[in-house]
C-alpha atoms as a PDB file:
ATOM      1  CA  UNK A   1      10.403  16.017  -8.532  1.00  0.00           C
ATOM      2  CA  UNK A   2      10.140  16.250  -4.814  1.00  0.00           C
ATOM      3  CA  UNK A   3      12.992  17.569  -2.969  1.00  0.00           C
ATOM      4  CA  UNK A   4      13.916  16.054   0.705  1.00  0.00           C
ATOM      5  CA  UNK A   5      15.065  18.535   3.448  1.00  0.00           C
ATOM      6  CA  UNK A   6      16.825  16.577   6.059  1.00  0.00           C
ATOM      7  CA  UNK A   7      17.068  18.224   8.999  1.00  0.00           C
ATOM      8  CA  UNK A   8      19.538  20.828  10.129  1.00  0.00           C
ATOM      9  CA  UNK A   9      20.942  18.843  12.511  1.00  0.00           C
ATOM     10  CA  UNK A  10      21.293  16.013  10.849  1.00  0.00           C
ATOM     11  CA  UNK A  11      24.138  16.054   9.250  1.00  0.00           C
ATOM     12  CA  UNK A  12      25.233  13.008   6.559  1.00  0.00           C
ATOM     13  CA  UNK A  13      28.162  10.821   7.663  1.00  0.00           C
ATOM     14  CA  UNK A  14      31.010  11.599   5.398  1.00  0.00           C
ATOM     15  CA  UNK A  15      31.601   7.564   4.837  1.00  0.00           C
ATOM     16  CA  UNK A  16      28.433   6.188   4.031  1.00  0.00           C
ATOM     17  CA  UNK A  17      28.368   3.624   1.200  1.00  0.00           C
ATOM     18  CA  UNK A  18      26.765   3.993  -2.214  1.00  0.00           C
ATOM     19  CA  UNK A  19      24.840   1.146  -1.405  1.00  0.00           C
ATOM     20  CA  UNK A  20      23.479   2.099   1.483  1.00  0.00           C
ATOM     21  CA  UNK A  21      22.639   5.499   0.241  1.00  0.00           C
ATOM     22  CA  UNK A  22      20.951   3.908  -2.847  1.00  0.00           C
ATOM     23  CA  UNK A  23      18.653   1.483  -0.542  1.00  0.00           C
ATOM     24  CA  UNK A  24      17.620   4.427   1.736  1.00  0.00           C
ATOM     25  CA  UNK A  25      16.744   6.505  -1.193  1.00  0.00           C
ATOM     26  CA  UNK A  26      14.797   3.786  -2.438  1.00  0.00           C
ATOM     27  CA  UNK A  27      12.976   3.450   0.704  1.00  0.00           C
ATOM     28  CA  UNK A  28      12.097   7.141   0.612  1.00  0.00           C
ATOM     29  CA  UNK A  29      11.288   6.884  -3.044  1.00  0.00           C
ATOM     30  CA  UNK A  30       8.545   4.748  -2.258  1.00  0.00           C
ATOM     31  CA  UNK A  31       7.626   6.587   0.830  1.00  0.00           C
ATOM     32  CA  UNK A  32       6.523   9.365  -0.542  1.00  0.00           C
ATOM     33  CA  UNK A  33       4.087   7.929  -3.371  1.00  0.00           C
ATOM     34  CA  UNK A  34       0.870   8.948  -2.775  1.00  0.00           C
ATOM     35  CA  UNK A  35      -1.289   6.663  -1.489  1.00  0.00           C
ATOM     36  CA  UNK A  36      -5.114   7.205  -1.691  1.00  0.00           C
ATOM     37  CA  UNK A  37      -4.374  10.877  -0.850  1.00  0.00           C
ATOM     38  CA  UNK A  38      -1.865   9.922   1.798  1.00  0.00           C
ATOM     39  CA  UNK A  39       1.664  11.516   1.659  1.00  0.00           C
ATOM     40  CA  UNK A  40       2.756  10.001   4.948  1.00  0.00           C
ATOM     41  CA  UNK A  41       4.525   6.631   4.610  1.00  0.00           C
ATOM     42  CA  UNK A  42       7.840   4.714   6.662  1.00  0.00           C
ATOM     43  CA  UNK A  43      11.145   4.162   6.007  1.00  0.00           C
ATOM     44  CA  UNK A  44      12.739   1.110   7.983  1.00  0.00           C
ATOM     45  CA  UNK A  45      16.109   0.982   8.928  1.00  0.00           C
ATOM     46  CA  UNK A  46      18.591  -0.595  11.013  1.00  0.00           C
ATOM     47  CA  UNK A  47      20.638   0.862  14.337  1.00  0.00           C
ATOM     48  CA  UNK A  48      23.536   1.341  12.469  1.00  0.00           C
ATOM     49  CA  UNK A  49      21.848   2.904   9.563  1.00  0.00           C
ATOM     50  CA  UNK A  50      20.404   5.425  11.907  1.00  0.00           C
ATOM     51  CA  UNK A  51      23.778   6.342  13.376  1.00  0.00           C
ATOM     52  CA  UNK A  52      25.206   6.651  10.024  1.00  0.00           C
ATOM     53  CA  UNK A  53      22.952   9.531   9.257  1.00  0.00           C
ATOM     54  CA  UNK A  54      25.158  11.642  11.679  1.00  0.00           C
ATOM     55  CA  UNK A  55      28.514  13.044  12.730  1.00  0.00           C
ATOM     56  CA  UNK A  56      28.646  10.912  16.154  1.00  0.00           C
ATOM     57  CA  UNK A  57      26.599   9.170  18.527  1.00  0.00           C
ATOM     58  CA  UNK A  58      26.806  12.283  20.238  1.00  0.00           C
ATOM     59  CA  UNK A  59      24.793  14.567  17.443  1.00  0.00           C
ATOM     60  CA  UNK A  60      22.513  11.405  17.343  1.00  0.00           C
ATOM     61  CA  UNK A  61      21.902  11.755  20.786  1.00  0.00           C
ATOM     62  CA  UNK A  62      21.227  15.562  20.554  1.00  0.00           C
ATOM     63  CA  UNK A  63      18.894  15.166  17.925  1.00  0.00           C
ATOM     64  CA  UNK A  64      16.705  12.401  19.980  1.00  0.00           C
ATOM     65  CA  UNK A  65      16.625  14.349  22.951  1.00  0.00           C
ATOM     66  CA  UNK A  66      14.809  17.617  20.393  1.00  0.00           C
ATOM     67  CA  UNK A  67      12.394  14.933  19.279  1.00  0.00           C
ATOM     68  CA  UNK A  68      11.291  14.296  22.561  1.00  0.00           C
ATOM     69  CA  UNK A  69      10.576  17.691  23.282  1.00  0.00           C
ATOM     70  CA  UNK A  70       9.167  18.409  20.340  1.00  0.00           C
ATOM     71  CA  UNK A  71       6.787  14.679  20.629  1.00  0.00           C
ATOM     72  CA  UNK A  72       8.137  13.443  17.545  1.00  0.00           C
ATOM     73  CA  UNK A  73       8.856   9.875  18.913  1.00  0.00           C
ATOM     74  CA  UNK A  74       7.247   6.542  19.543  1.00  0.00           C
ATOM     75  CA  UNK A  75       9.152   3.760  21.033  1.00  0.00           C
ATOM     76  CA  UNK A  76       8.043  -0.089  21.432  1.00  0.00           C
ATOM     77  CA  UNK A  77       9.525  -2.097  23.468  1.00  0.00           C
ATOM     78  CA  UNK A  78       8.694  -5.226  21.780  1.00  0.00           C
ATOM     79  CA  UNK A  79       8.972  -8.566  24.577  1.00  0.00           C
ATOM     80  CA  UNK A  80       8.339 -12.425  24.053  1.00  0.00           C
ATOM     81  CA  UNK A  81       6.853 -14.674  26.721  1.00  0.00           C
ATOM     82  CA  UNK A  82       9.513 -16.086  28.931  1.00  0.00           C
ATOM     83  CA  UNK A  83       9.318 -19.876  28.533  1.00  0.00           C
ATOM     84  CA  UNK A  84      10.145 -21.745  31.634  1.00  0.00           C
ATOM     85  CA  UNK A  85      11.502 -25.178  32.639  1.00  0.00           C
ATOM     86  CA  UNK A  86       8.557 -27.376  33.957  1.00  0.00           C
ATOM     87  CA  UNK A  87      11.149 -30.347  34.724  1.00  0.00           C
ATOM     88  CA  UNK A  88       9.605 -32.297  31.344  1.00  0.00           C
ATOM     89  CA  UNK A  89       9.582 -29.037  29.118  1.00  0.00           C
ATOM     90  CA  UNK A  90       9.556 -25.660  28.425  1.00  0.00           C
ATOM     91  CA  UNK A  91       6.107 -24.102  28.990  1.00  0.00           C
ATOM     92  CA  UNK A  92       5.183 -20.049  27.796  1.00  0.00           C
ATOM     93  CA  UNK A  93       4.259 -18.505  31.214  1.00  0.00           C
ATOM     94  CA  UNK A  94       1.972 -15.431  31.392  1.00  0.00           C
ATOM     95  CA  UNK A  95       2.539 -14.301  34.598  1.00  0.00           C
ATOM     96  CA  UNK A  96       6.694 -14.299  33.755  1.00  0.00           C
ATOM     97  CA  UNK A  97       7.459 -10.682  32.460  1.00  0.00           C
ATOM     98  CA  UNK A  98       7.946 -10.583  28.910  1.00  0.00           C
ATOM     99  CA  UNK A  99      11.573 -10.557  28.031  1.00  0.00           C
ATOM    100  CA  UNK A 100      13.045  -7.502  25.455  1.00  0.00           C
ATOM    101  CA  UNK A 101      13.578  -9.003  22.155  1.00  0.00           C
ATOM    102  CA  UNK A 102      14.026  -4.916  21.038  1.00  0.00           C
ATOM    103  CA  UNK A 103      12.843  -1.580  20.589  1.00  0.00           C
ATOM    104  CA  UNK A 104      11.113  -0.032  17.929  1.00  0.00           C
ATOM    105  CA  UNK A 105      11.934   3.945  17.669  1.00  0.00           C
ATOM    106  CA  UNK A 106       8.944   5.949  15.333  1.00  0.00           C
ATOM    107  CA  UNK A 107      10.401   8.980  14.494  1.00  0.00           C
ATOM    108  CA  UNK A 108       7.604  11.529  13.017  1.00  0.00           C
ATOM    109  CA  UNK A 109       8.278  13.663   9.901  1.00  0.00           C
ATOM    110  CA  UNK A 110      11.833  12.271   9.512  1.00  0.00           C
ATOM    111  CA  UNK A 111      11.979  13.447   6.404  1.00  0.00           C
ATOM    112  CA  UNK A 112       9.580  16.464   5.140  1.00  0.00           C
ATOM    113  CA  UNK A 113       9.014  18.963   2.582  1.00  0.00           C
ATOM    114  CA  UNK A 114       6.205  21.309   1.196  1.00  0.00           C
ATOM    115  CA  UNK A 115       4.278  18.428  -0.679  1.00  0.00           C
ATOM    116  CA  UNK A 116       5.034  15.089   1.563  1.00  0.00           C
ATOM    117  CA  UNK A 117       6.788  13.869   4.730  1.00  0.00           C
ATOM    118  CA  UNK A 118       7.844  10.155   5.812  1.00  0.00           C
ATOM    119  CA  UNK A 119       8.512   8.475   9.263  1.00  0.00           C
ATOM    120  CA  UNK A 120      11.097   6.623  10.304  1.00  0.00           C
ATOM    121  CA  UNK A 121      11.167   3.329  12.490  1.00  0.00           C
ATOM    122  CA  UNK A 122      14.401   2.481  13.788  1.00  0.00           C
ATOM    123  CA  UNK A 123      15.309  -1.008  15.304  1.00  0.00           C
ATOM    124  CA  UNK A 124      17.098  -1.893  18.354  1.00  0.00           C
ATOM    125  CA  UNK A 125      18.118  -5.708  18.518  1.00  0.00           C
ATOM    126  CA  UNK A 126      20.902  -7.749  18.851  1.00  0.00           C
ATOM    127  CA  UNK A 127      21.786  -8.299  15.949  1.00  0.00           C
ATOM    128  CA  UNK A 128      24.086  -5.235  15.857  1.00  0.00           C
ATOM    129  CA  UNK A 129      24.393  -4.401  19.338  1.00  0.00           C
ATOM    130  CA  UNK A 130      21.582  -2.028  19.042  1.00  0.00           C
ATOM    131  CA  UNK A 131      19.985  -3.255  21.829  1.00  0.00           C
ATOM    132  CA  UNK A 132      22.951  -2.769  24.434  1.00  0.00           C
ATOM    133  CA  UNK A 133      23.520   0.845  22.707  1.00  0.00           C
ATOM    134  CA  UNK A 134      19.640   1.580  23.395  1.00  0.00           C
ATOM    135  CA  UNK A 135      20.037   0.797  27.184  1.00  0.00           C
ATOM    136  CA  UNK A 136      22.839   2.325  27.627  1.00  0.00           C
ATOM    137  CA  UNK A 137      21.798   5.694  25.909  1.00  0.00           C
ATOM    138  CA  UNK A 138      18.383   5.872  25.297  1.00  0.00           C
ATOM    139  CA  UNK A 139      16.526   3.542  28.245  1.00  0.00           C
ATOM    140  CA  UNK A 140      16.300   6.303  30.447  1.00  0.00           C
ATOM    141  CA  UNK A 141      15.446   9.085  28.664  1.00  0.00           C
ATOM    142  CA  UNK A 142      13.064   7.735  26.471  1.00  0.00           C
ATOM    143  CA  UNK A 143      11.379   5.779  29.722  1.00  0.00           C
ATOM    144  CA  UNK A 144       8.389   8.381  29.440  1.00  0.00           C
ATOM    145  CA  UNK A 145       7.661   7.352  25.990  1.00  0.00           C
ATOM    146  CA  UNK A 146       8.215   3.609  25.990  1.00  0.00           C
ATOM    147  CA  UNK A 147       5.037   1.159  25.535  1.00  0.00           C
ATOM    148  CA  UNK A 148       5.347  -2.630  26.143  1.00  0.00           C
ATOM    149  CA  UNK A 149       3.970  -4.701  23.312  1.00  0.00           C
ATOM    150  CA  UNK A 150       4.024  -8.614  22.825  1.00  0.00           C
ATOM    151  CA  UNK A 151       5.377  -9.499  19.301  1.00  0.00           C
ATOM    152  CA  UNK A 152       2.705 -10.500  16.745  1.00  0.00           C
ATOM    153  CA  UNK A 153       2.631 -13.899  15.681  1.00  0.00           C
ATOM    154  CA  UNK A 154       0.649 -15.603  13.212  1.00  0.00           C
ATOM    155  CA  UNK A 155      -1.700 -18.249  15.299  1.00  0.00           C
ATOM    156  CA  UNK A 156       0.257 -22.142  13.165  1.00  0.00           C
ATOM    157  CA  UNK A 157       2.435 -24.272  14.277  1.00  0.00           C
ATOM    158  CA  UNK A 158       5.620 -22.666  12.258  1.00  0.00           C
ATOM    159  CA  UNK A 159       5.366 -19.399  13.701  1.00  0.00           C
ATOM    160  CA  UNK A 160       4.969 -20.585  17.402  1.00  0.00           C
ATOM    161  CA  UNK A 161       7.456 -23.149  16.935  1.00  0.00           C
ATOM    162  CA  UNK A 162       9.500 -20.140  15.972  1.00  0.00           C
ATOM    163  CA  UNK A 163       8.791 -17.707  18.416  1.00  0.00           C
ATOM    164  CA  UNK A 164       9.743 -20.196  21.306  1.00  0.00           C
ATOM    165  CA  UNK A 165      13.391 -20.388  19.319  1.00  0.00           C
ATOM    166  CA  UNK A 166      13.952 -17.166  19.441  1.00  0.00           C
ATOM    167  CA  UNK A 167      12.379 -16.774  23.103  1.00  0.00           C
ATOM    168  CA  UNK A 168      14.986 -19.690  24.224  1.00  0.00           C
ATOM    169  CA  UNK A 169      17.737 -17.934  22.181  1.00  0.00           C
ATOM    170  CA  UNK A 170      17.762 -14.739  24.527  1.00  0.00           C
ATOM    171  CA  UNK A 171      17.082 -16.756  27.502  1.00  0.00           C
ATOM    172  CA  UNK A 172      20.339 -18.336  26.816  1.00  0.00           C
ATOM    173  CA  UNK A 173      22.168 -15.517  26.688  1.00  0.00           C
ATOM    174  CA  UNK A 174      20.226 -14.525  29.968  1.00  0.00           C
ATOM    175  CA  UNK A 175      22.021 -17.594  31.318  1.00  0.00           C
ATOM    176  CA  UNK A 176      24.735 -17.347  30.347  1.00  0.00           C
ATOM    177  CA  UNK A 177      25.267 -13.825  31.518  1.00  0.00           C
ATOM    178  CA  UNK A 178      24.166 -15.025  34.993  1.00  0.00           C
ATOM    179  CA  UNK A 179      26.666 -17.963  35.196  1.00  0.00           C
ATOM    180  CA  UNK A 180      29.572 -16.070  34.361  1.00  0.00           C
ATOM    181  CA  UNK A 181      28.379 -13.107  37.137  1.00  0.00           C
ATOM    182  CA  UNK A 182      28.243 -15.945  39.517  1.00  0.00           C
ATOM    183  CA  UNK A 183      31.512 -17.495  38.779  1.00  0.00           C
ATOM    184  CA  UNK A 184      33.574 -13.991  38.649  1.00  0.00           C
ATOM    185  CA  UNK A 185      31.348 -13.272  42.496  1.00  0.00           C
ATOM    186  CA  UNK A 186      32.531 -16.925  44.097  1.00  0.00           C
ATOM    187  CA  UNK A 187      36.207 -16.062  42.668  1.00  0.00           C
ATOM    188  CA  UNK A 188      36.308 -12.926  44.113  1.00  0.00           C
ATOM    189  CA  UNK A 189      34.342 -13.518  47.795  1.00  0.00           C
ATOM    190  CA  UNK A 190      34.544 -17.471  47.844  1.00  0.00           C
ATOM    191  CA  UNK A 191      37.113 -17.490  50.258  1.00  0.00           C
ATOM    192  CA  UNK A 192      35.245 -15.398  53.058  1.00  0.00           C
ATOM    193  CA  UNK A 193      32.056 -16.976  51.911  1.00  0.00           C
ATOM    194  CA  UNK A 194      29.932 -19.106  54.678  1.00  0.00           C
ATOM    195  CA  UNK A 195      29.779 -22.740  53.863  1.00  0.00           C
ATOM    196  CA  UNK A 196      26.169 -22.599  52.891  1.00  0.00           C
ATOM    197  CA  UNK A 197      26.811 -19.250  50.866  1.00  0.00           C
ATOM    198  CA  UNK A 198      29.384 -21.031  48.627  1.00  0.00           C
ATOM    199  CA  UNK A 199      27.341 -24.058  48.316  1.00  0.00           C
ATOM    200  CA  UNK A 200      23.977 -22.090  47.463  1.00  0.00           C
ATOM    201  CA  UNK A 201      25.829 -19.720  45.047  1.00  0.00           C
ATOM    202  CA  UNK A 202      27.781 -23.443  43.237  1.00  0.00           C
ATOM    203  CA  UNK A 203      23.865 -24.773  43.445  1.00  0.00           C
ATOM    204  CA  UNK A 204      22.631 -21.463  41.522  1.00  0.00           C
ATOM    205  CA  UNK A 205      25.554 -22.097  38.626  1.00  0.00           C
ATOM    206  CA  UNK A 206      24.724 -25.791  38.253  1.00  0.00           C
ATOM    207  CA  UNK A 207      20.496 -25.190  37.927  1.00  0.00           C
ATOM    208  CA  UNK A 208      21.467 -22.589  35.696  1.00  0.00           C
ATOM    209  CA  UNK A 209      23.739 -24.573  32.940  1.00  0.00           C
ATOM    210  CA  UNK A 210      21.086 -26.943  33.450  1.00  0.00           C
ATOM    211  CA  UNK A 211      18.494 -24.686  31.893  1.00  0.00           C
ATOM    212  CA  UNK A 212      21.369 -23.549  29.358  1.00  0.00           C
ATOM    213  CA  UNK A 213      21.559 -27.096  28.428  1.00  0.00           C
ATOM    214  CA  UNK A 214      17.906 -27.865  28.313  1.00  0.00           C
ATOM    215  CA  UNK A 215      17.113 -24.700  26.055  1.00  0.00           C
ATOM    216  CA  UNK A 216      19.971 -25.821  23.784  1.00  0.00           C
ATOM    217  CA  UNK A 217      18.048 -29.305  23.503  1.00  0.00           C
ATOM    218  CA  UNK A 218      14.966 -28.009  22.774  1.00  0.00           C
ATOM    219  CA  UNK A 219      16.435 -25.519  20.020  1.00  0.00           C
ATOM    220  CA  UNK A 220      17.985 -27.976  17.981  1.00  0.00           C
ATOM    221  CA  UNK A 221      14.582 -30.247  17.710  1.00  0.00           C
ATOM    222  CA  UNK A 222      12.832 -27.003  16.551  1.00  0.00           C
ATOM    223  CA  UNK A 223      15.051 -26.482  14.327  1.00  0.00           C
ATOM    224  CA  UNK A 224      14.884 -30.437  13.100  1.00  0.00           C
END
């Protein structure tokens, strides 16, 4: 039987759950099955899963930063096309930058021993607030390592219908973000605000529900 040496570093959160434990050993069961000669295979696991493997986020943190210098990471940043409001309907736009849906962390030889070794590929989304975390912590020191990269989609009508769902999805967040910065600015500056400043800045919140309410539209008839 195969024995797994974790890491020194890493060192196993006290309160992880049986079940969690069970699935990951699973994962790494399967891993590490031979595969026409191959040894090397990937576990997938959450944010949280990947935090649960240590102390604190501040261990977690240590340990990235001796994976970079040792080149033992790969990160994705994995973007949808930004779909913009053509005053009829949204239309995909190519020259838009892609918008971060999340990251995908590769982390080589996360688990290894004598006879096998398995990768890791941690996701960032927000789904878990994995995504904010990421910024916040990782953005900047991983920005040597990140590589953009469109999400696959299958070429039918299901998967494109669903892919501009979940494009419109963070673009509502995006504007929803943006109206309340606006707001909280013309609360606290209104008053010595220029006429045409207030008025420009009232403009910028209206356009932008507007889009709110025209993605909201549009995601409830793909979802019909």
């Amino acid at each position: 039987m195969t024995t797994i040496t974790i890491p020194e570093i890493q060192t196993i959160h006290p309160l992880l759950s049986s079940p969690y434990l069970g699935d990951l050993m699973t994962q790494l069961d399967h891993a590490i099955q031979p595969s026409n000669g191959d040894t090397m295979s990937t576990i997938q696991m959450t944010f949280q899963q990947f935090l649960w493997s240590f102390t604190n986020e501040g261990q977690a943190l240590y340990y990235i930063d001796n994976l970079v210098a040792e080149g033992r990471i790969e990160v994705s940043e994995n973007t949808l096309p930004y779909y913009m409001w053509n005053g009829d309907r949204f239309v995909a736009h190519a020259v838009q930058d892609g918008q971060t849906h999340s990251f995908s962390m590769r982390i080589k030889r996360w688990y290894e021993d004598d006879d096998s070794s398995a990768d890791a590929v941690v996701t960032f989304d927000r789904s878990d607030n994995g995504l904010n975390w990421f910024f916040d912590n990782l953005y900047s020191t991983l920005d040597g390592v990140i590589e953009e990269s469109e999400m696959h989609w299958e070429d039918n009508i299901e998967t494109h219908r669903k892919r501009e769902r979940t494009a419109l999805l963070l673009q509502q967040a995006t504007y929803q973000r943006r109206i309340d910065k606006t707001r909280r600015y013309l609360i606290e500056s209104g008053a010595v605000m220029s006429p045409e400043q207030f008025e420009e800045n009232c403009k910028h919140v209206v356009n932008l529900r507007h889009w709110f309410n025209q993605a909201t539209d549009r995601i409830n008839d793909l979802l019909a």
